[in-house]
C-alpha atoms as a PDB file:
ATOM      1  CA  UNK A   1     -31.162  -6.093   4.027  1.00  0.00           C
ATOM      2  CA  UNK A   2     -30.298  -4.270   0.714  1.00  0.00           C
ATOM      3  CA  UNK A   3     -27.864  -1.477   0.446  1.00  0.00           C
ATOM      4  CA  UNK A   4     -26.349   0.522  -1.916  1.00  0.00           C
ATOM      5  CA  UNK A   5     -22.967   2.507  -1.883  1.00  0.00           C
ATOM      6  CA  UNK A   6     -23.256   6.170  -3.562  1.00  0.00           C
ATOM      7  CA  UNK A   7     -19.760   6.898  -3.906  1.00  0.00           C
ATOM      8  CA  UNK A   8     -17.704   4.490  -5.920  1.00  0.00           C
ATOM      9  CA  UNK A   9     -14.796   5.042  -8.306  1.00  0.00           C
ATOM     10  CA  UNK A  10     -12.501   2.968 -10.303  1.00  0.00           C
ATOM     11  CA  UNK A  11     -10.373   1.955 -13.148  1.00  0.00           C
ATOM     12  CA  UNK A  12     -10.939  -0.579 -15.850  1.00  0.00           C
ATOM     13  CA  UNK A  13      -7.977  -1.820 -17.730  1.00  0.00           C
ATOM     14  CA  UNK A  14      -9.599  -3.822 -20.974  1.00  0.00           C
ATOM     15  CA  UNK A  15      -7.566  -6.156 -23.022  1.00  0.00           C
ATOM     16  CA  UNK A  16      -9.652  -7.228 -25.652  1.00  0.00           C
ATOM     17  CA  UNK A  17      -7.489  -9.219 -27.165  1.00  0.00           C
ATOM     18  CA  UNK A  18      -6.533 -11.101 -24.502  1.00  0.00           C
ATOM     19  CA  UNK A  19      -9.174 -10.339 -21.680  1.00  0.00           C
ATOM     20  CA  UNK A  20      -6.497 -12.531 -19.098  1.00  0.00           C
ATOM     21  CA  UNK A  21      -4.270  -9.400 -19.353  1.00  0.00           C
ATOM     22  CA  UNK A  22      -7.721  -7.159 -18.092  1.00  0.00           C
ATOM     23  CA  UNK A  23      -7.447  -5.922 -14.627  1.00  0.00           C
ATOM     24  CA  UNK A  24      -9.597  -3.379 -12.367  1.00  0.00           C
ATOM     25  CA  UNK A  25      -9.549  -0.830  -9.344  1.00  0.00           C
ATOM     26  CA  UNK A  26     -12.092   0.020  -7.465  1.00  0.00           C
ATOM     27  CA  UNK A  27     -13.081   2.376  -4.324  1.00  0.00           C
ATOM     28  CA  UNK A  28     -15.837   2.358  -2.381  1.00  0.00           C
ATOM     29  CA  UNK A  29     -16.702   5.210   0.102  1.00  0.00           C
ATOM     30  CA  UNK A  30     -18.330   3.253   3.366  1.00  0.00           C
ATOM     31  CA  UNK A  31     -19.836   6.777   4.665  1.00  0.00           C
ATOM     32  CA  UNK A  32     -21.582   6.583   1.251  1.00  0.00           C
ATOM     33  CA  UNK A  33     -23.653   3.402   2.582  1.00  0.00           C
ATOM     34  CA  UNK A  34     -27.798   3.982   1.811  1.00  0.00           C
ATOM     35  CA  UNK A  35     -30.359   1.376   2.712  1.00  0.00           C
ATOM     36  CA  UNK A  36     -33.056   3.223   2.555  1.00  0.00           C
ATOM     37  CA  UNK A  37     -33.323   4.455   6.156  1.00  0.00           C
ATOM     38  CA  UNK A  38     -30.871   6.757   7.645  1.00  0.00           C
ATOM     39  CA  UNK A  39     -31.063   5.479  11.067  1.00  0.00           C
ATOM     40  CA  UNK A  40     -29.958   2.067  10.304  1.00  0.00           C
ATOM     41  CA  UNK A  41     -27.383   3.159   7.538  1.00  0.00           C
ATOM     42  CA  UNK A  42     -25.603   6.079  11.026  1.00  0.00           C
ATOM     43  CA  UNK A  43     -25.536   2.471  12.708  1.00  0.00           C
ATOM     44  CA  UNK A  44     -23.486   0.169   9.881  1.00  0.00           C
ATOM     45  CA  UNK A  45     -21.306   3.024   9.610  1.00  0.00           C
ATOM     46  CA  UNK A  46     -20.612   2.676  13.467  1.00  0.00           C
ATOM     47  CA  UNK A  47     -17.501   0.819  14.716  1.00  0.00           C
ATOM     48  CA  UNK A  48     -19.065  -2.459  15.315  1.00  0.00           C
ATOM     49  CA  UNK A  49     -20.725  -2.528  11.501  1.00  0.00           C
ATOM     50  CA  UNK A  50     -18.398  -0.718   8.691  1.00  0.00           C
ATOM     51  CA  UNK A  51     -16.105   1.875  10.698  1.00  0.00           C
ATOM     52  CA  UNK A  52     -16.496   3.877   8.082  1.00  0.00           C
ATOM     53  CA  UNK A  53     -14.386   6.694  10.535  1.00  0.00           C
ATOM     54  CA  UNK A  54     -11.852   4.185  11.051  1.00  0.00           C
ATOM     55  CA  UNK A  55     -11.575   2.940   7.651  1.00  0.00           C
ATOM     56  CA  UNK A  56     -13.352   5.164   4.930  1.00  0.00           C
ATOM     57  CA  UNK A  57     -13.023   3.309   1.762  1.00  0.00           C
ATOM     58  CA  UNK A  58     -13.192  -0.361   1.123  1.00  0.00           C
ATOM     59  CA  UNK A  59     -10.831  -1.753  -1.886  1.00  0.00           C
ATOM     60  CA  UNK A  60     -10.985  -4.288  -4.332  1.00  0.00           C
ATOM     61  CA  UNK A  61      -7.758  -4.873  -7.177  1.00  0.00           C
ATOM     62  CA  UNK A  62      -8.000  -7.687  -9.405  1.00  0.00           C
ATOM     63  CA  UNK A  63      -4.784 -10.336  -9.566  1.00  0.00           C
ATOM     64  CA  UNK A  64      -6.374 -12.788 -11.951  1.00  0.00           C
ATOM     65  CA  UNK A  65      -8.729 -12.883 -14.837  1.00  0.00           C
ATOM     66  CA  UNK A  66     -10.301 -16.490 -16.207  1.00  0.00           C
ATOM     67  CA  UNK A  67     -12.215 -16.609 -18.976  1.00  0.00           C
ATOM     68  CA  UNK A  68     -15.340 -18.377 -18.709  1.00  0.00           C
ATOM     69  CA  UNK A  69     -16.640 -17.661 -22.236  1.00  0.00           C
ATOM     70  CA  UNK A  70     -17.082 -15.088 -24.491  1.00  0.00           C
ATOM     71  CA  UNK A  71     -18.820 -12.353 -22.063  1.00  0.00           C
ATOM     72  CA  UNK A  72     -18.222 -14.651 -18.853  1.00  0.00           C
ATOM     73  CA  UNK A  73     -14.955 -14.556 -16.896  1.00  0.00           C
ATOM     74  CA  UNK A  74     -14.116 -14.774 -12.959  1.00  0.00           C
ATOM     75  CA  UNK A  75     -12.009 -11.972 -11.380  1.00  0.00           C
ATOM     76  CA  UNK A  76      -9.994 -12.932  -8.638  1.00  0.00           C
ATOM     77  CA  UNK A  77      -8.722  -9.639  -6.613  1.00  0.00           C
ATOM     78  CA  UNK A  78      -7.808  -8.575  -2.853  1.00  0.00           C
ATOM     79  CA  UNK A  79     -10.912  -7.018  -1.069  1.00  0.00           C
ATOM     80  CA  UNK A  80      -9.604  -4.627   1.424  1.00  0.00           C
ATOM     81  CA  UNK A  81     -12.488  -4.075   4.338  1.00  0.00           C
ATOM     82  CA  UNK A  82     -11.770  -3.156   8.196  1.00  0.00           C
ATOM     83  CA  UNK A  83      -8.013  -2.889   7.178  1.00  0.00           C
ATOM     84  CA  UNK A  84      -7.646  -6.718   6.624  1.00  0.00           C
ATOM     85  CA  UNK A  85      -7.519  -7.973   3.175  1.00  0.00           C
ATOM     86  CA  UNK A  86      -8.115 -11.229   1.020  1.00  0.00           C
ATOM     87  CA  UNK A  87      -8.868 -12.337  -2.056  1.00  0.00           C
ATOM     88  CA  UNK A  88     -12.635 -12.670  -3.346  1.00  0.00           C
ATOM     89  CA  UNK A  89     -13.712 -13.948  -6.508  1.00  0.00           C
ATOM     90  CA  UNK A  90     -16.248 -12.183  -8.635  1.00  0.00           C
ATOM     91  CA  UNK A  91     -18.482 -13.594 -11.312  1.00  0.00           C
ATOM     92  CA  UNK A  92     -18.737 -10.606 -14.236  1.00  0.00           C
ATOM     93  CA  UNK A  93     -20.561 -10.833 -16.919  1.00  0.00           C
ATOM     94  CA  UNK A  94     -19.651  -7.892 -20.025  1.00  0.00           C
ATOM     95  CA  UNK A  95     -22.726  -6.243 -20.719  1.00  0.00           C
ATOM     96  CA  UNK A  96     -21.465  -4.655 -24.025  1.00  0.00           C
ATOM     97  CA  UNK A  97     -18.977  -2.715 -25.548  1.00  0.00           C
ATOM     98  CA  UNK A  98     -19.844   0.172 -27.545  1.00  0.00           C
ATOM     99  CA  UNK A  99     -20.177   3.664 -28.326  1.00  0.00           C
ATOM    100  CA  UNK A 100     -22.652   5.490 -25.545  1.00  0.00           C
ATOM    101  CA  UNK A 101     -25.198   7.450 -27.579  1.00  0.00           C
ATOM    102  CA  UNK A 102     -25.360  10.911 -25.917  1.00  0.00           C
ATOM    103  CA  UNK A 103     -21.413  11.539 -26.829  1.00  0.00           C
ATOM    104  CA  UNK A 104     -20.488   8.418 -28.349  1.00  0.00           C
ATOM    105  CA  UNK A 105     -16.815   7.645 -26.334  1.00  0.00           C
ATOM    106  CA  UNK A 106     -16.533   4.137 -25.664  1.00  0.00           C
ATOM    107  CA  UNK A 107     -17.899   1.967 -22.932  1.00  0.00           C
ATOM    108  CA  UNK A 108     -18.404  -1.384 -21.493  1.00  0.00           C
ATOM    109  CA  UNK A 109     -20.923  -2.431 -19.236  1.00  0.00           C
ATOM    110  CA  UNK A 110     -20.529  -4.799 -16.805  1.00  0.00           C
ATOM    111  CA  UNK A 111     -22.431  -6.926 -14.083  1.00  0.00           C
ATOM    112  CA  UNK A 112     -20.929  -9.210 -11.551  1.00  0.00           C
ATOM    113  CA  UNK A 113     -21.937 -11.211  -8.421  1.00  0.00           C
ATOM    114  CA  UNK A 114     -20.035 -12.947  -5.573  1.00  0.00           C
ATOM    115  CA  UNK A 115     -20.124 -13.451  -1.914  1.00  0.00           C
ATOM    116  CA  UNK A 116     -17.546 -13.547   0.964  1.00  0.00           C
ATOM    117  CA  UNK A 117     -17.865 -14.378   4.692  1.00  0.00           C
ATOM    118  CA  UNK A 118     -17.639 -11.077   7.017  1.00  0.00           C
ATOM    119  CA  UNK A 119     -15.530 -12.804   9.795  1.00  0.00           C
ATOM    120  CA  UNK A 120     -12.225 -13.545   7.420  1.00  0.00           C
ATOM    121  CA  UNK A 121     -12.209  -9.724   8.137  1.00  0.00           C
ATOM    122  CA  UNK A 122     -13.097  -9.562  11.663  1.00  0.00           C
ATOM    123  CA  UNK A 123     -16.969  -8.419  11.638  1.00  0.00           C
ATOM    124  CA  UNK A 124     -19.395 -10.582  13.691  1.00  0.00           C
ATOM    125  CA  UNK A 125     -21.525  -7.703  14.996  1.00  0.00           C
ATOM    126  CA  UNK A 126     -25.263  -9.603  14.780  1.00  0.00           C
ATOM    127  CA  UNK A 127     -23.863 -13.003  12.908  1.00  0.00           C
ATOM    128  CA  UNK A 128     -25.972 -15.086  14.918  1.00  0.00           C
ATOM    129  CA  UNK A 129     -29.354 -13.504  14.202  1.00  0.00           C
ATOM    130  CA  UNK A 130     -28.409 -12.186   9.944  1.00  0.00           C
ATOM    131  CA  UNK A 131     -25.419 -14.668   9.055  1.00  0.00           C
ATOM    132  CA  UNK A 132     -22.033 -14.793   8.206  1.00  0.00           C
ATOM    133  CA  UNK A 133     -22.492 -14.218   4.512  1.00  0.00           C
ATOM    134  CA  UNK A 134     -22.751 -11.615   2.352  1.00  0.00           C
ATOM    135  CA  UNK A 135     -23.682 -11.292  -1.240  1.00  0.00           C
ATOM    136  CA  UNK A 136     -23.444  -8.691  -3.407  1.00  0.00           C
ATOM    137  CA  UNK A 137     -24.262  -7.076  -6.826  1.00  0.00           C
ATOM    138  CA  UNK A 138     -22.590  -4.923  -9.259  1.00  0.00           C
ATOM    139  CA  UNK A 139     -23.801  -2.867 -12.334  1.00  0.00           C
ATOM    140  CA  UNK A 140     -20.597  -1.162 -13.542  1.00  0.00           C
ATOM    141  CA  UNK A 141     -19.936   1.041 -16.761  1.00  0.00           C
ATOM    142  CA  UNK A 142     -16.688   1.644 -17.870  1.00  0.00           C
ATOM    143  CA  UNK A 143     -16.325   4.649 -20.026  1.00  0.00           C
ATOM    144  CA  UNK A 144     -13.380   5.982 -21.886  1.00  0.00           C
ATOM    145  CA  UNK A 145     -11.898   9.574 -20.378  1.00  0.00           C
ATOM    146  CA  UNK A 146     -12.661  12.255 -22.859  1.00  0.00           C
ATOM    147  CA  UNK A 147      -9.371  13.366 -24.367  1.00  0.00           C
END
């Protein structure tokens, strides 16, 4: 299944001089789940799914950043789900940095990958039948506040 959360927020901190000194915040609403049909997204907010009642936001906070190359580098952070957390490492790639062209303040895209198992934090709900696994994707752009 493919989902998509519609609330998220967070802060970049770029170094670009020394990308290892780069960190990042981010905060995702888990009432803002959509798969594409409401019935099934009510249920993974339920109790036995996300809890998004009992926990409404899901956190991630980077500790470490590794460059892989110039536009590759893995960010280790503590994922905070179902009020347990541990650390998860992403795989980011940056996009670009650069002005954006409707107002021209300064951004940089970014896309990363990586994959945890559900039962470090204590969901099993269904694990037999879809897995232990998930995956996920993210298309983030960073964008200078307007002063």
């Amino acid at each position: 299944m493919l989902g998509q959360f519609g609330q998220v927020e967070g802060e970049l901190v770029l170094d670009e001089a020394r990308p290892a000194n780069s960190s990042v915040r981010a905060t995702i609403h888990t009432g803002s789940l959509q798969s594409g049909n409401a019935t099934r997204d009510e249920h993974l907010r339920e109790p036995r799914w996300l809890n998004a009642a009992g926990f409404p936001t899901i956190t991630f906070e980077s500790t470490a950043v590794r460059l892989i190359s110039e536009t590759r580098a893995e960010v280790t952070g503590n994922l905070t789900l179902l009020g347990q957390t541990h650390p998860v490492t992403l795989d980011v790639t940056l996009n670009r940095i650069g002005p954006l062209p409707n107002n021209q303040r300064q951004a940089a895209g970014f896309s990363a990958t990586g994959s945890f198992n559900r039962s470090l934090w204590g969901s099993s709900t269904g694990s037999g039948a879809i897995g232990d696994a998930v995956r996920f994707e993210i298309e983030a752009l960073a964008i200078v506040p307007a002063q």
